[in-house]
C-alpha atoms as a PDB file:
ATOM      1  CA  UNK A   1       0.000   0.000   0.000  1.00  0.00           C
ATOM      2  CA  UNK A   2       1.449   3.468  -1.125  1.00  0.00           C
ATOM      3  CA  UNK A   3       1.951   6.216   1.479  1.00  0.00           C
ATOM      4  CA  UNK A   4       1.805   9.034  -1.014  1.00  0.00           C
ATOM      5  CA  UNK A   5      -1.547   9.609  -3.479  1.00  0.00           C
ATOM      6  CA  UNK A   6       0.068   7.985  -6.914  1.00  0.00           C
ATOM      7  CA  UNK A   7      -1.232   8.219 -10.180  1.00  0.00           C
ATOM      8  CA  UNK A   8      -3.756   5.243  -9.271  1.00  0.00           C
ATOM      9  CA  UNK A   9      -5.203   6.816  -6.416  1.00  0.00           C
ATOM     10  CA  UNK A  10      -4.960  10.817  -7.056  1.00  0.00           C
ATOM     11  CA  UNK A  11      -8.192  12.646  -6.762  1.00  0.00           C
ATOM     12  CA  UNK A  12      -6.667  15.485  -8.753  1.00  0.00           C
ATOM     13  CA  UNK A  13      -9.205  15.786 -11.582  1.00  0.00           C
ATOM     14  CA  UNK A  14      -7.361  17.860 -14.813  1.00  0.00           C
ATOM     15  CA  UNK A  15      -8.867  16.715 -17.901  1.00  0.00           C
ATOM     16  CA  UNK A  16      -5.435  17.800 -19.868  1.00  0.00           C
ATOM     17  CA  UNK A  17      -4.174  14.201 -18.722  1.00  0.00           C
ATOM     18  CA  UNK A  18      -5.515  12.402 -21.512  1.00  0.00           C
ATOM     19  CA  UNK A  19      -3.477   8.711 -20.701  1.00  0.00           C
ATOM     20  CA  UNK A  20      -3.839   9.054 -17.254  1.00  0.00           C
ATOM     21  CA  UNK A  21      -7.350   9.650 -17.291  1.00  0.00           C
ATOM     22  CA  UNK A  22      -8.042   6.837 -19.994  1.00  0.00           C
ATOM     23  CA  UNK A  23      -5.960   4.423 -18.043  1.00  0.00           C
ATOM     24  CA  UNK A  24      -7.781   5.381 -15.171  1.00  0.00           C
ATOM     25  CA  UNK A  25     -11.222   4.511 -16.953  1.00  0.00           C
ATOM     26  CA  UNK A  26      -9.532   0.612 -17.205  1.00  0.00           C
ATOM     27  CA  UNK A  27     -10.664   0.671 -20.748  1.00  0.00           C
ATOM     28  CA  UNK A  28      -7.483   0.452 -23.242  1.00  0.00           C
ATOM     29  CA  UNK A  29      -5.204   3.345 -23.633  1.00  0.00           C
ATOM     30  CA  UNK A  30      -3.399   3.800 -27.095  1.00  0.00           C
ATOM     31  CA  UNK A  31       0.574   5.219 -27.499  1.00  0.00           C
ATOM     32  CA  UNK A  32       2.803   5.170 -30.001  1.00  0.00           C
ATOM     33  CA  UNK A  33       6.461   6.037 -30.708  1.00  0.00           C
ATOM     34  CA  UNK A  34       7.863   9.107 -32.174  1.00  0.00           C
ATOM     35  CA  UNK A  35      11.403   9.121 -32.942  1.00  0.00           C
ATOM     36  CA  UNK A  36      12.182  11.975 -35.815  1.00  0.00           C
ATOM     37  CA  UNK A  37      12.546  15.294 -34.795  1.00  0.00           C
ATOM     38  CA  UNK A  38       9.575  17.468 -36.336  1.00  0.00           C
ATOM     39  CA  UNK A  39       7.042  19.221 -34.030  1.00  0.00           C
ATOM     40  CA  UNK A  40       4.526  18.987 -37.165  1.00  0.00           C
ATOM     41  CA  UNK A  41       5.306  15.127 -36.954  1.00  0.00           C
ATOM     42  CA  UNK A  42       4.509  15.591 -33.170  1.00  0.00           C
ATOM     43  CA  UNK A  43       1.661  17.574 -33.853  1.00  0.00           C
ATOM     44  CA  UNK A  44       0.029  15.599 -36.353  1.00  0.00           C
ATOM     45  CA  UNK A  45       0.526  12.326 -34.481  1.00  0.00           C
ATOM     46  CA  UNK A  46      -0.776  13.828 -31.471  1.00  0.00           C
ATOM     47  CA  UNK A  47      -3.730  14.657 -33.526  1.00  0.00           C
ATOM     48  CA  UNK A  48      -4.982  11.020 -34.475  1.00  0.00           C
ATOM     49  CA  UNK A  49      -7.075  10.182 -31.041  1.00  0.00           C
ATOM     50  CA  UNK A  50      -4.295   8.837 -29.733  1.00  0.00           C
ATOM     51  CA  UNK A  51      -3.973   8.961 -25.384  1.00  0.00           C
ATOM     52  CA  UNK A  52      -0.418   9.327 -25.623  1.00  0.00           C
ATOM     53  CA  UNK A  53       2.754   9.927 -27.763  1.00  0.00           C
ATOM     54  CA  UNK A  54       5.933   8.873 -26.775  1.00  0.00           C
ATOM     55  CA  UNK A  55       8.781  11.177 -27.956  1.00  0.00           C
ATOM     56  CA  UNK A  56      11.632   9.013 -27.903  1.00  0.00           C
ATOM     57  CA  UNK A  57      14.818  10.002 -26.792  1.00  0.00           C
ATOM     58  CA  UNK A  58      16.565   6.671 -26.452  1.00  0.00           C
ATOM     59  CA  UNK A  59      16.649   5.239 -29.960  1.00  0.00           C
ATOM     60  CA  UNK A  60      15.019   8.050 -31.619  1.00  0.00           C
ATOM     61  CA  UNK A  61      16.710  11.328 -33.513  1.00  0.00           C
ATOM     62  CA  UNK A  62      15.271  13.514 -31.077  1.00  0.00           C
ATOM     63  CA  UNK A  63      18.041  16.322 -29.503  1.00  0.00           C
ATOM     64  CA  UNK A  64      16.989  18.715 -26.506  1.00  0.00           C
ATOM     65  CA  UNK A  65      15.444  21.429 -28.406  1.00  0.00           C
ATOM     66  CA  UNK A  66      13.064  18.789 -30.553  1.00  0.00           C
ATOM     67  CA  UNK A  67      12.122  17.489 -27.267  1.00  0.00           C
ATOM     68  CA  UNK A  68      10.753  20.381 -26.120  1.00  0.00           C
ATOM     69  CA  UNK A  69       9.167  20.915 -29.274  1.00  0.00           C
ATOM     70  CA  UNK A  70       7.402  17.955 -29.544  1.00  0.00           C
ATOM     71  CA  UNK A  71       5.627  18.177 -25.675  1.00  0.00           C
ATOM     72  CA  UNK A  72       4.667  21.543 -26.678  1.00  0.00           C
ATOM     73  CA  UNK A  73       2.843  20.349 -29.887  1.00  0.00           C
ATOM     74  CA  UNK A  74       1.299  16.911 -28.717  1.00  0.00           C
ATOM     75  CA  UNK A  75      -0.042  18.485 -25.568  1.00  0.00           C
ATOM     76  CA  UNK A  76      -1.724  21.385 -27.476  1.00  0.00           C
ATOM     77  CA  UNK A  77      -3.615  18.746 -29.240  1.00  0.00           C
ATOM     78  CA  UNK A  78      -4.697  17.235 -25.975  1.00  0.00           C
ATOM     79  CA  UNK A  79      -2.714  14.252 -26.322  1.00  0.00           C
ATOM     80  CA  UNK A  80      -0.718  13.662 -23.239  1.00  0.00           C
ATOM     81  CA  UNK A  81       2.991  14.021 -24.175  1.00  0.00           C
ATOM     82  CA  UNK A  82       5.302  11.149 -22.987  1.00  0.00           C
ATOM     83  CA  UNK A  83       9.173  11.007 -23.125  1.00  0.00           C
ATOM     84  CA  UNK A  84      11.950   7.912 -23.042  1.00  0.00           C
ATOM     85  CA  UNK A  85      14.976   9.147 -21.485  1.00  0.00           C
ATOM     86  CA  UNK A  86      17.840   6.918 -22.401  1.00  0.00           C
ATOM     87  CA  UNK A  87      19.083   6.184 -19.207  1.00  0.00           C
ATOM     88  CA  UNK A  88      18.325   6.650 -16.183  1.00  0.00           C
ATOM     89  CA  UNK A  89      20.395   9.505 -14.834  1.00  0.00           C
ATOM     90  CA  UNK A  90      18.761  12.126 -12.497  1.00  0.00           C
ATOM     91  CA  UNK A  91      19.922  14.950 -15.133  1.00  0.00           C
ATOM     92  CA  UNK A  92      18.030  13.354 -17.769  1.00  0.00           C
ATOM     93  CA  UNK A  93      14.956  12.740 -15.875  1.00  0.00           C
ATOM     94  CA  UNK A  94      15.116  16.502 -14.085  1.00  0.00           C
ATOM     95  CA  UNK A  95      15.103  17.803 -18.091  1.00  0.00           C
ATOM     96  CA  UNK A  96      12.648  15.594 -19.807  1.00  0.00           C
ATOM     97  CA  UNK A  97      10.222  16.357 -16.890  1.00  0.00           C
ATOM     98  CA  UNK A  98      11.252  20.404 -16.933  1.00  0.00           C
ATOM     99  CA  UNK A  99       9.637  19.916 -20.284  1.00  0.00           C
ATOM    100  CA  UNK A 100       6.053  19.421 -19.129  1.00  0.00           C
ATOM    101  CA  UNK A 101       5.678  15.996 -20.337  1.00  0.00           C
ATOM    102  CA  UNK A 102       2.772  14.123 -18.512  1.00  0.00           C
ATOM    103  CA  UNK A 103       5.011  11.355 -17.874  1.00  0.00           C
ATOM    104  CA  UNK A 104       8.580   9.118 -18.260  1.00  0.00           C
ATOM    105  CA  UNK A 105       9.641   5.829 -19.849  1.00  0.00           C
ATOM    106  CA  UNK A 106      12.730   4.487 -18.671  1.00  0.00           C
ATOM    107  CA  UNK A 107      14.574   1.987 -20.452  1.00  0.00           C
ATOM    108  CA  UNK A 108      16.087  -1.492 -19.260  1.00  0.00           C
ATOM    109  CA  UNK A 109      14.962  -1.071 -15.918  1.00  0.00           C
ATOM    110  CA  UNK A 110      16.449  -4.447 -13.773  1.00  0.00           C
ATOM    111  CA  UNK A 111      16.480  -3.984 -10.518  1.00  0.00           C
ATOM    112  CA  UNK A 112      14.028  -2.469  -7.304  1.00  0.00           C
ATOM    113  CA  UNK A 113      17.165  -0.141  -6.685  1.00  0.00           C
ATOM    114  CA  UNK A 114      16.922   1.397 -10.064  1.00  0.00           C
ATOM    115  CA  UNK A 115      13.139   1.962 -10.132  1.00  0.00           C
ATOM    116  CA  UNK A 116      13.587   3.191  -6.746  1.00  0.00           C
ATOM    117  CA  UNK A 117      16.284   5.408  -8.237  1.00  0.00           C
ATOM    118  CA  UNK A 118      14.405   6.707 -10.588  1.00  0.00           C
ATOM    119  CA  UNK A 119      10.984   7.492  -8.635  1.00  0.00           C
ATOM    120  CA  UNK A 120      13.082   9.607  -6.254  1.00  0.00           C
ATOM    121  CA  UNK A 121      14.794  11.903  -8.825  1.00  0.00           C
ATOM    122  CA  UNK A 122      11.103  12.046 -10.489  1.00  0.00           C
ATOM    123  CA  UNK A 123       9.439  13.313  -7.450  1.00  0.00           C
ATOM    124  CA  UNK A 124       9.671  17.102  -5.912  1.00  0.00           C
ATOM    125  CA  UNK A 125      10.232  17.108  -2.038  1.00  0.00           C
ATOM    126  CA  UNK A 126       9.495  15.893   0.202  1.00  0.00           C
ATOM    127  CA  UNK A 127       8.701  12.827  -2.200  1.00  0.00           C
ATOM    128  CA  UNK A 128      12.102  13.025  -3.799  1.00  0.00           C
ATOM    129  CA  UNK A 129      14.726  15.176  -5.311  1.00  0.00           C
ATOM    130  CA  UNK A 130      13.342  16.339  -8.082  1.00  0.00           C
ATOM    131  CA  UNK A 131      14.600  20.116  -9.194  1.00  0.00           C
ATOM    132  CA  UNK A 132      12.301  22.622  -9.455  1.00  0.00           C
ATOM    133  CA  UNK A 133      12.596  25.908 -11.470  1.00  0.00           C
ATOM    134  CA  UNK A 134      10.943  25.314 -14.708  1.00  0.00           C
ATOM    135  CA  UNK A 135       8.627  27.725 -15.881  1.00  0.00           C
ATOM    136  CA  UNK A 136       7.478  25.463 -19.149  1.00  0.00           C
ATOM    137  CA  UNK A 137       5.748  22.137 -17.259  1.00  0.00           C
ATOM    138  CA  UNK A 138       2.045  24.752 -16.422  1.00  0.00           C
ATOM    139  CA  UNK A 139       1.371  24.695 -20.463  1.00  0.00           C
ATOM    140  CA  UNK A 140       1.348  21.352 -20.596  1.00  0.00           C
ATOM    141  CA  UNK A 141      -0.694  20.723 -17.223  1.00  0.00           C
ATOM    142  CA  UNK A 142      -2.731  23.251 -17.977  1.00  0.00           C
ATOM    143  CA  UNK A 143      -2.284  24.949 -14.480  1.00  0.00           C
ATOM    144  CA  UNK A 144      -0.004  27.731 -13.161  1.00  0.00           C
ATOM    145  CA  UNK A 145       3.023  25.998 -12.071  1.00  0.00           C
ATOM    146  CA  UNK A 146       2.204  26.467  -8.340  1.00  0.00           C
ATOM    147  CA  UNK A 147      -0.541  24.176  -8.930  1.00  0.00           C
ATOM    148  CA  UNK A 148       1.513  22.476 -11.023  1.00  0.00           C
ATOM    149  CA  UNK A 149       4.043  21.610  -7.798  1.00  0.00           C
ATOM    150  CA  UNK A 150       1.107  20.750  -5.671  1.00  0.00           C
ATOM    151  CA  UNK A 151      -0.362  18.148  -8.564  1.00  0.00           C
ATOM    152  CA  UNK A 152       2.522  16.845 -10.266  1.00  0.00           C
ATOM    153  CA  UNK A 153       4.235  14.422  -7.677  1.00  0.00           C
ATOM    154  CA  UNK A 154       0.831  12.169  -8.043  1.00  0.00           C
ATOM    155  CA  UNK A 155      -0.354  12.905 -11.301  1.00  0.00           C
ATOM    156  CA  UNK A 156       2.980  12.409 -13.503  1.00  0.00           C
ATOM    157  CA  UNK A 157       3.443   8.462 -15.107  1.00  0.00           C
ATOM    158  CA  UNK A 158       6.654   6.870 -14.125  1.00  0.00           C
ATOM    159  CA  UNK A 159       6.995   3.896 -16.178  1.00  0.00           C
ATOM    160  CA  UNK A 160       9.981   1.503 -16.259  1.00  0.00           C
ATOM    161  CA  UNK A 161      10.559  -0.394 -19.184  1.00  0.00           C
ATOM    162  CA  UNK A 162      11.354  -4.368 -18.507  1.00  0.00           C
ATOM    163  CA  UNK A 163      13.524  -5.613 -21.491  1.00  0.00           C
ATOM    164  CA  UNK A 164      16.195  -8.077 -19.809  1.00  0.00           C
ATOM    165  CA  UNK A 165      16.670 -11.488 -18.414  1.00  0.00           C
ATOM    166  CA  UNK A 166      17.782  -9.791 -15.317  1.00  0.00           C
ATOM    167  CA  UNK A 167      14.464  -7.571 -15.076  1.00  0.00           C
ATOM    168  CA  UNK A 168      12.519 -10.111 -15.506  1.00  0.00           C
ATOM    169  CA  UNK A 169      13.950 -12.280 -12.773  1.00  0.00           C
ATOM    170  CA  UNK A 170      13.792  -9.373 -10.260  1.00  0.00           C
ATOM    171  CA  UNK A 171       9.978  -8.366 -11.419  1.00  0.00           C
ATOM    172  CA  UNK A 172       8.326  -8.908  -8.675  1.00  0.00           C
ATOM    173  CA  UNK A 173      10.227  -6.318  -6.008  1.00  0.00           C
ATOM    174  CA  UNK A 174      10.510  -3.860  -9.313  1.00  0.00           C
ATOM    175  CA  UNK A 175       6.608  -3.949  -9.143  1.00  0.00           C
ATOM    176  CA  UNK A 176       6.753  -3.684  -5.267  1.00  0.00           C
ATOM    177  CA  UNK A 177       8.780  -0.366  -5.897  1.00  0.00           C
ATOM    178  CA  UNK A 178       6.338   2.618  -4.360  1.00  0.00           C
ATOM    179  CA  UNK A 179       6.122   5.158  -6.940  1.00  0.00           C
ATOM    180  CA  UNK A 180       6.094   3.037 -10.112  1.00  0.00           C
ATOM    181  CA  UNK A 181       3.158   3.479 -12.133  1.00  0.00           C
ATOM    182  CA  UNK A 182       3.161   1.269 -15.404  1.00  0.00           C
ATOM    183  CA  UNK A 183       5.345  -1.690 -16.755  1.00  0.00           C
ATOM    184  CA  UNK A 184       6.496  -1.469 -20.545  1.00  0.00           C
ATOM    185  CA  UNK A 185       7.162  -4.685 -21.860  1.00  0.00           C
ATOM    186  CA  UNK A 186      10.233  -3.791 -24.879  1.00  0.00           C
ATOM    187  CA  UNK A 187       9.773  -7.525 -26.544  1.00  0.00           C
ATOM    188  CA  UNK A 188      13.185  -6.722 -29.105  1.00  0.00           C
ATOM    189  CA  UNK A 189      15.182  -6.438 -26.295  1.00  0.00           C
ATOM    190  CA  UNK A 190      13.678  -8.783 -23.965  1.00  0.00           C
ATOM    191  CA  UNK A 191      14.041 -10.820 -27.223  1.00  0.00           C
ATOM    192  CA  UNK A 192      17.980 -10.395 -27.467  1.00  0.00           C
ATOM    193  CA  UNK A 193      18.239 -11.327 -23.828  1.00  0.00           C
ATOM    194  CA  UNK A 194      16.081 -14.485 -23.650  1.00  0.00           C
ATOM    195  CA  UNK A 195      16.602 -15.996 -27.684  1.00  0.00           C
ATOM    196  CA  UNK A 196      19.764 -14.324 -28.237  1.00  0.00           C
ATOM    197  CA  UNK A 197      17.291 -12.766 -31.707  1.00  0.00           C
ATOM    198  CA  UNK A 198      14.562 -10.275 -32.625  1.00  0.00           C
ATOM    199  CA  UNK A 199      11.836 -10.096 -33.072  1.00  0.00           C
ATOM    200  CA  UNK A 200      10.614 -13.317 -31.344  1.00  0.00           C
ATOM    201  CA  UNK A 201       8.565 -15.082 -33.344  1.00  0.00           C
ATOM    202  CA  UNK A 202       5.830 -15.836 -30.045  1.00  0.00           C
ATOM    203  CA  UNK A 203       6.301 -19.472 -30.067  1.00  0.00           C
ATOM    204  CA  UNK A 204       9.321 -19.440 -27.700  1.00  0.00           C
ATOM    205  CA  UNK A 205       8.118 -21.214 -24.172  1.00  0.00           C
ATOM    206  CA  UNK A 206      10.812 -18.942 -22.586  1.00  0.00           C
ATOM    207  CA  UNK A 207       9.703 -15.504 -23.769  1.00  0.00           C
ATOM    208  CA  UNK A 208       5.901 -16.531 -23.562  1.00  0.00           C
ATOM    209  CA  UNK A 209       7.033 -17.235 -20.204  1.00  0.00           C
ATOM    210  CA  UNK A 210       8.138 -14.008 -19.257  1.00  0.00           C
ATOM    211  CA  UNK A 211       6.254 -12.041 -20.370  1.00  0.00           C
ATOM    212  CA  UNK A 212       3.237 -13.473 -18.542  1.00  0.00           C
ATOM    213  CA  UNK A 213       5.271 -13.469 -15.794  1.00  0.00           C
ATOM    214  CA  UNK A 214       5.774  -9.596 -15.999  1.00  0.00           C
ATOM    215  CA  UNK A 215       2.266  -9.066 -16.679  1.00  0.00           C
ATOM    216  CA  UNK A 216       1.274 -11.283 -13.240  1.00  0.00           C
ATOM    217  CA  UNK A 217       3.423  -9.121 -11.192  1.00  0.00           C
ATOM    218  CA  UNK A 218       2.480  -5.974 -12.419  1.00  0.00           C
ATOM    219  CA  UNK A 219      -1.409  -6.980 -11.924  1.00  0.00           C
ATOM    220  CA  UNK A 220      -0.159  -8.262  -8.336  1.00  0.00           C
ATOM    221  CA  UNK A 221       1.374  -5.172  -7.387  1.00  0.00           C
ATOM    222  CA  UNK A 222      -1.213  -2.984  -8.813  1.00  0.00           C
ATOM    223  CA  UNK A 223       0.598  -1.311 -11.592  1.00  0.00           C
ATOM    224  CA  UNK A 224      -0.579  -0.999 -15.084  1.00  0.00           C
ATOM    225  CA  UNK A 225       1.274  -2.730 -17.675  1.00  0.00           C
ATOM    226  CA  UNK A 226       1.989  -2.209 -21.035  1.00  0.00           C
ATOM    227  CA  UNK A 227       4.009  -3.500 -24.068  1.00  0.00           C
ATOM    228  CA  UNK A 228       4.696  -2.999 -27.738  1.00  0.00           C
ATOM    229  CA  UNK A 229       2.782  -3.686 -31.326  1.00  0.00           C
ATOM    230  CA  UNK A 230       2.928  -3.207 -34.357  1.00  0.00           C
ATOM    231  CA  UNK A 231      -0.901  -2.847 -35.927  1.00  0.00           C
ATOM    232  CA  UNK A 232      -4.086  -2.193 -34.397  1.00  0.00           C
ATOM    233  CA  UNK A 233      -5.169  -6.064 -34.619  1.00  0.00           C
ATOM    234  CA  UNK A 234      -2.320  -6.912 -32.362  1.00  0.00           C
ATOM    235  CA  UNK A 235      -3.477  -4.008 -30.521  1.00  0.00           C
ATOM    236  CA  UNK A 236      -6.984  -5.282 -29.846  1.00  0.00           C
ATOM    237  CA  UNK A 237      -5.942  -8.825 -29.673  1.00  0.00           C
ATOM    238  CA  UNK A 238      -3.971  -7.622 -26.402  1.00  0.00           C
ATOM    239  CA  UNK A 239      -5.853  -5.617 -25.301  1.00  0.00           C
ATOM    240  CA  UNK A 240      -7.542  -8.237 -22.980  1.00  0.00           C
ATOM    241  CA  UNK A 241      -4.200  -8.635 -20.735  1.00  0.00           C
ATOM    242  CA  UNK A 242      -2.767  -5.301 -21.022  1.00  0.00           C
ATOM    243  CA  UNK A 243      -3.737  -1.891 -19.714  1.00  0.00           C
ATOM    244  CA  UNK A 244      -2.207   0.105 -22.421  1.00  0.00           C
ATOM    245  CA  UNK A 245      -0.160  -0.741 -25.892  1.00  0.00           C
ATOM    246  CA  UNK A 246       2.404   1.154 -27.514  1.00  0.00           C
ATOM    247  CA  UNK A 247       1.308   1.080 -31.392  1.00  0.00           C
ATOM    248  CA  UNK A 248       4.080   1.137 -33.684  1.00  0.00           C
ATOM    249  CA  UNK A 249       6.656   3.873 -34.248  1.00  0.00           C
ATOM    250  CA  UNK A 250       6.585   6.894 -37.228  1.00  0.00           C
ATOM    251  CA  UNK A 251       9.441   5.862 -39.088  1.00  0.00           C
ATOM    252  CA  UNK A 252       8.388   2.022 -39.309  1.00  0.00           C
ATOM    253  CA  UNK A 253       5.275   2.624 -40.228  1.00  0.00           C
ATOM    254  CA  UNK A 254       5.765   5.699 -42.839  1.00  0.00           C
ATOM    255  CA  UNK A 255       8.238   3.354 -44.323  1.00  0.00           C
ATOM    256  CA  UNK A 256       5.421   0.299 -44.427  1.00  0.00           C
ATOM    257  CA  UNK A 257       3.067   2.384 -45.876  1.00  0.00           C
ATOM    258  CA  UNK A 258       5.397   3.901 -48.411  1.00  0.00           C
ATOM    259  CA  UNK A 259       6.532   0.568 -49.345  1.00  0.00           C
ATOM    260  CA  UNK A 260       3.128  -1.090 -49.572  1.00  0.00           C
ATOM    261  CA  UNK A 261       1.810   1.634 -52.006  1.00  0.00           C
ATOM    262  CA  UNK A 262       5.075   0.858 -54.431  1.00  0.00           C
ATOM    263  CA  UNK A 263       4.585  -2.486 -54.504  1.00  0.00           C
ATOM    264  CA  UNK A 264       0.985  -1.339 -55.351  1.00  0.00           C
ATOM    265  CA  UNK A 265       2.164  -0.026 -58.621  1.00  0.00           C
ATOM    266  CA  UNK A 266       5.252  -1.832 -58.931  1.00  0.00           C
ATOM    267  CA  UNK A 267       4.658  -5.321 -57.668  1.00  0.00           C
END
């Protein structure tokens, strides 16, 4: 039982928190990935119905300045702005918030330290360590950033992405962490570690294997839980076991559709 009001419990109402209110609904929430560095990308993205887009810092071609961009233009739309920091360092997690993104992804979480880690340097005091000083996070929220302070400690996502061998075998106290909000199943990665290949080809007892595993904990532990797709069949087909799906990613799918269209005329 959490002994600060989380994103599950809050009774902050701010209808600018389009994921966290769907989520909160327990019907399906929708992402997807953006990783090219255009705020009209962001902005038309944003504009598709979608709860959330996840500006992707990690693997994506997205600098400081594009991040910034992109929050801006996704949350004007009403879509609730996401980022994936590529690590978790406090810096990086100070900044991507400073941004007024509704919430953080952290890659290749493995252990209850790290999520710990990362909750504290995500949370203003007396929750954590969090910085404050930002005058940009209000536009976002919607609220002057005083109310902004008050709100954001319960109302931001923190989700930690599970994507090893070594995450998956310490799931269960990662999901006990206080302050965790959602677990993002990355199936590539988790791929690499378990097969040794990607993308798994869902046969593999050992991967099956985990990732029911992660979603049991998460359920367990009370956290929502999440993974990647790659169509909106796969999407509803999941939907049944997951809280929320990521949908694809711009540049795989502008390159699908591109390619499909050729072969249209061509094949």
């Amino acid at each position: 039982m959490s002994s600060w009001p989380n994103a599950h419990n809050t009774t902050v109402s701010n209808p600018r928190l389009k994921l966290l209110n769907q989520l909160r609904t327990g019907d399906t929430a929708l992402m997807t990935f953006i990783g090219l560095p255009s705020v009209r990308l962001a902005q038309i993205v944003s504009s598709t119905g979608l709860d959330a887009v996840i500006v992707d810092c990690e693997h994506g071609h997205v600098g400081d300045d594009q991040m910034h961009n992109a929050v801006a233009g996704i949350a004007f739309n009403g879509c609730s702005p996401i980022i994936r920091i590529r690590s978790p360092h406090p810096d990086l997690i100070k900044r991507a918030l400073d941004t007024g993104a509704h919430g953080l992804m952290i890659p290749m979480i493995n252990t209850a330290e790290e999520a710990a880690a990362v909750v504290k340097y995500s949370k203003l005091p007396p929750r954590g360590l969090r910085g404050q000083g930002s005058p940009f996070p209000g536009y976002a929220f919607g609220v002057p950033i005083p109310e902004y302070n008050k709100q954001c400690n319960e109302t931001l996502l923190t989700i930690v992405q599970i994507e090893t061998k070594e995450g998956v075998e310490n799931v269960e106290s990662i999901c006990a962490v206080d302050g965790v909000d959602m677990i993002f199943i990355g199936p590539n990665d988790l791929a690499m570690s378990l097969l040794g290949y990607a993308p798994a080809k869902y046969t593999e007892p050992v991967f099956l294997e985990a990732i029911d595993k992660v979603v049991k904990a998460a359920k367990k532990h009370g956290k929502w839980v999440s993974k990647l797709v790659y169509n909106g069949q796969q999407a509803k087909d999941a939907a049944k076991d997951f809280d929320c799906l990521a949908v694809g990613s711009d540049s795989k799918i502008l390159k699908e559709w591109f390619t499909e269209q050729v072969n249209v005329v061509r094949g």
